[in-house]
PDB file of N, CA and C in Angstrom:
ATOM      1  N   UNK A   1     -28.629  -9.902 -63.577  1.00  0.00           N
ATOM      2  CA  UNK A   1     -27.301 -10.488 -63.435  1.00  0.00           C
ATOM      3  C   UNK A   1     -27.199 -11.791 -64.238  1.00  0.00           C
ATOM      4  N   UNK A   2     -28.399 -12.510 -64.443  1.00  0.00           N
ATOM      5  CA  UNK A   2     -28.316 -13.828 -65.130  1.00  0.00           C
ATOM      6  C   UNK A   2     -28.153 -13.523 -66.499  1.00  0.00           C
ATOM      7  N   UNK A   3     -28.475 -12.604 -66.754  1.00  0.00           N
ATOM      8  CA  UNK A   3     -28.929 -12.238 -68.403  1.00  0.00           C
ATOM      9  C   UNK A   3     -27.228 -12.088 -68.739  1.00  0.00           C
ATOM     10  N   UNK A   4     -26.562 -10.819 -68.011  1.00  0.00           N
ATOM     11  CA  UNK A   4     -25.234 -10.497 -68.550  1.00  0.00           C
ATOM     12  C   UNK A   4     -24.226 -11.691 -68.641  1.00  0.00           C
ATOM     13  N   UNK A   5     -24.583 -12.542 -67.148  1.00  0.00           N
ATOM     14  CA  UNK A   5     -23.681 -14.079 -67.357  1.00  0.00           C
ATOM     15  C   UNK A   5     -23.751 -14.347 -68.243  1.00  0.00           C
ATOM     16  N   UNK A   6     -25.380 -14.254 -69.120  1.00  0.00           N
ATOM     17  CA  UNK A   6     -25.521 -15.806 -70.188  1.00  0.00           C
ATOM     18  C   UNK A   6     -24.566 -14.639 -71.838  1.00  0.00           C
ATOM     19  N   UNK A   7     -24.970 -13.072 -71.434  1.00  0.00           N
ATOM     20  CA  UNK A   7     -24.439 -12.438 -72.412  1.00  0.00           C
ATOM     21  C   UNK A   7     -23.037 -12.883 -72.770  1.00  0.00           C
ATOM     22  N   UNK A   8     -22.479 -12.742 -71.728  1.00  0.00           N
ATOM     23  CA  UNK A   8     -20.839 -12.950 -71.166  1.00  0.00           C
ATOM     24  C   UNK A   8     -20.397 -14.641 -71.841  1.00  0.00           C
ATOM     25  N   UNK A   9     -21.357 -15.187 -72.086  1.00  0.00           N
ATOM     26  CA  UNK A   9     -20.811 -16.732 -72.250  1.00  0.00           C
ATOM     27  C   UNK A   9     -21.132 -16.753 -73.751  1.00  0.00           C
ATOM     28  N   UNK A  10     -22.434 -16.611 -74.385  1.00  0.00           N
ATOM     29  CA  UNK A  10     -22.412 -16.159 -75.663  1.00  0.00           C
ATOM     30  C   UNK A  10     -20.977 -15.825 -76.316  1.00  0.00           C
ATOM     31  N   UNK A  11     -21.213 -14.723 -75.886  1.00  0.00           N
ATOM     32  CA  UNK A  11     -19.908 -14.252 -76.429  1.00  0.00           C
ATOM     33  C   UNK A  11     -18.401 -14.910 -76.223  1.00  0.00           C
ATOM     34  N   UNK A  12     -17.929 -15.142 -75.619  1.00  0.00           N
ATOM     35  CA  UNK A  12     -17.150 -16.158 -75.116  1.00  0.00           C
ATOM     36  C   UNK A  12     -17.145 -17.148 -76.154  1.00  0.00           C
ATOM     37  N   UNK A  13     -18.786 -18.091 -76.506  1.00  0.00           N
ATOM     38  CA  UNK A  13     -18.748 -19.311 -77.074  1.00  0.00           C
ATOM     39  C   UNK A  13     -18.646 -18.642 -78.795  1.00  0.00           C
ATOM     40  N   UNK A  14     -18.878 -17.340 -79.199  1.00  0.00           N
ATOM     41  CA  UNK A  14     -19.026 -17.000 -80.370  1.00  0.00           C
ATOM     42  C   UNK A  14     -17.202 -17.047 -80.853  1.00  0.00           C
ATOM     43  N   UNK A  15     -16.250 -15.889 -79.861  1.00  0.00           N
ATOM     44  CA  UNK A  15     -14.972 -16.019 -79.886  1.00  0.00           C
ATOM     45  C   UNK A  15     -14.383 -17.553 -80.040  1.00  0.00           C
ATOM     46  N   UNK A  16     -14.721 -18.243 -79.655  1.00  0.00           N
ATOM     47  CA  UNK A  16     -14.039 -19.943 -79.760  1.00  0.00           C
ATOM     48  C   UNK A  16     -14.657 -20.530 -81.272  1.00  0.00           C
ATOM     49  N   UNK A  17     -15.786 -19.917 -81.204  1.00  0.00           N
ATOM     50  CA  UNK A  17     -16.391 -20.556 -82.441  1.00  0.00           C
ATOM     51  C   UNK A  17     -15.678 -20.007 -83.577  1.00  0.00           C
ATOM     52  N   UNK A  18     -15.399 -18.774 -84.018  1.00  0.00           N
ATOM     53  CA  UNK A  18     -14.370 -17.934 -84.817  1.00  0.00           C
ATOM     54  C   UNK A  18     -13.028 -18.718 -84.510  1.00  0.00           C
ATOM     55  N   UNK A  19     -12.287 -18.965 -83.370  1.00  0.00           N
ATOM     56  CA  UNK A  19     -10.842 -19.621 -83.574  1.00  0.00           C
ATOM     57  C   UNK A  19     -10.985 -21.115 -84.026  1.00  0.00           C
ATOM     58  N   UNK A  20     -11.872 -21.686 -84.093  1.00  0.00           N
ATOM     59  CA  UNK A  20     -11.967 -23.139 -84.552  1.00  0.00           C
ATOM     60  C   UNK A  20     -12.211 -22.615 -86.427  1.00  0.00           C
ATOM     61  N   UNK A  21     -12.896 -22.322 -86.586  1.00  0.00           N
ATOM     62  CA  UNK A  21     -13.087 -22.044 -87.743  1.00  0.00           C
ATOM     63  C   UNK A  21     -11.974 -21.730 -88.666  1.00  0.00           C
ATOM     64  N   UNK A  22     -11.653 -20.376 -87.938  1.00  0.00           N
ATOM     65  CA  UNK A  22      -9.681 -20.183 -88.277  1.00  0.00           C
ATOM     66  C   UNK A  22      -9.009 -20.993 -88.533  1.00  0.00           C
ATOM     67  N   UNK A  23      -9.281 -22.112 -87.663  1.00  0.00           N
ATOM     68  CA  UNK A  23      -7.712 -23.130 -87.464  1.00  0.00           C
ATOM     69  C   UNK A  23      -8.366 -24.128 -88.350  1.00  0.00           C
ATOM     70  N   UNK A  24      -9.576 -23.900 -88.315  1.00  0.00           N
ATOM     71  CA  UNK A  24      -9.966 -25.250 -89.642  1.00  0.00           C
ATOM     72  C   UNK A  24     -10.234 -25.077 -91.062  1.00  0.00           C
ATOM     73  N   UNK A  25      -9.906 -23.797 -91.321  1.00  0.00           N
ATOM     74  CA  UNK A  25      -9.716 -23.574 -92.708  1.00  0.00           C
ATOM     75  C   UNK A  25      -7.976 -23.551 -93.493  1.00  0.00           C
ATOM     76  N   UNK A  26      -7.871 -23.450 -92.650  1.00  0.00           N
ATOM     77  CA  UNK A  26      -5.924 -24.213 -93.727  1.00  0.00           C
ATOM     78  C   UNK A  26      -5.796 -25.548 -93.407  1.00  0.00           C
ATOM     79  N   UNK A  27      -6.583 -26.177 -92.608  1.00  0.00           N
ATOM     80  CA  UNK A  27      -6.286 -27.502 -92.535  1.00  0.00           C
ATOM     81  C   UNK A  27      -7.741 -28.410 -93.706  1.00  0.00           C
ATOM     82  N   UNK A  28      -8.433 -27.439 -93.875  1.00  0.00           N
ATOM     83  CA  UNK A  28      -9.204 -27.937 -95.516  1.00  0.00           C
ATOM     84  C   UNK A  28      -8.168 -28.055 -96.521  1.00  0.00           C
ATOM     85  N   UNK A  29      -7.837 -26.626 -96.501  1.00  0.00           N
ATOM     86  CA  UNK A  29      -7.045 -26.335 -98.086  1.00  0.00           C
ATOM     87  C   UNK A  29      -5.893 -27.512 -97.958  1.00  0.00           C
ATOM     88  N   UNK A  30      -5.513 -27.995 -96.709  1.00  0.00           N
ATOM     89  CA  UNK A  30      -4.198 -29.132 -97.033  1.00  0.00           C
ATOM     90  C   UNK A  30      -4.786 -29.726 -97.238  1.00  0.00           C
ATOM     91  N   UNK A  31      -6.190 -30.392 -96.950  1.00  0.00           N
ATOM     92  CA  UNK A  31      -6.425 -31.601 -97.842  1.00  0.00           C
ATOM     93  C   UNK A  31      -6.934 -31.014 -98.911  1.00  0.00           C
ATOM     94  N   UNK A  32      -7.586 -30.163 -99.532  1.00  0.00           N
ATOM     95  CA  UNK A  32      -7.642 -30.153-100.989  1.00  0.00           C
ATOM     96  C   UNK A  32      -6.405 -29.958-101.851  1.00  0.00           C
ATOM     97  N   UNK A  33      -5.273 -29.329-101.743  1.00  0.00           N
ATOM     98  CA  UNK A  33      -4.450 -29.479-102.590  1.00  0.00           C
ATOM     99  C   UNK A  33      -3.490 -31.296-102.014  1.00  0.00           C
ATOM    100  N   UNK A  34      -3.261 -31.233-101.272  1.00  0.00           N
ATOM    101  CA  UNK A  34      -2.613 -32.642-100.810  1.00  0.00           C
ATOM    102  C   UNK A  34      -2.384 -32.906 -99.301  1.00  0.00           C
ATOM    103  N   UNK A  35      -1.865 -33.877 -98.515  1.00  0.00           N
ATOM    104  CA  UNK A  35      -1.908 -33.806 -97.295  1.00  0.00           C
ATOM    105  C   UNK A  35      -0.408 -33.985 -97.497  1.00  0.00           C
ATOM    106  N   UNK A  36       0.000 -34.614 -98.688  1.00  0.00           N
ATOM    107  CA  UNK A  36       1.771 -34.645 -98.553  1.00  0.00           C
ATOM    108  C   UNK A  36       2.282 -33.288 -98.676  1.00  0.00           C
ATOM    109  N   UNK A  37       1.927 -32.147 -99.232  1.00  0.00           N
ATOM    110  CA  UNK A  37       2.798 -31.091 -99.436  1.00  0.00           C
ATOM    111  C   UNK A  37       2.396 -30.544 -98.072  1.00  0.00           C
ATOM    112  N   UNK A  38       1.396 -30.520 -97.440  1.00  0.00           N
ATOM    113  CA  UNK A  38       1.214 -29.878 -95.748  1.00  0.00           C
ATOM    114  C   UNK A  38       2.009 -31.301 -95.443  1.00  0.00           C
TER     115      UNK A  38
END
């Protein structure tokens, strides 16, 4: 039962780790092309 918890949270922390990533790759590209045109 401990094992599937820690499976269960893994995964969990992998999904969040993918939406940060997401959300922090167009907020690169605004600063490489400019922060005024974003």
């Amino acid at each position: 039962m401990i094992t599937a918890l820690w499976h269960c949270e893994s995964g969990s922390f992998a999904t969040q780790n993918l939406r940060f990533y997401r959300a922090k790759e167009p907020l690169l590209e605004c600063k490489t092309i400019g922060f005024a045109k974003c």
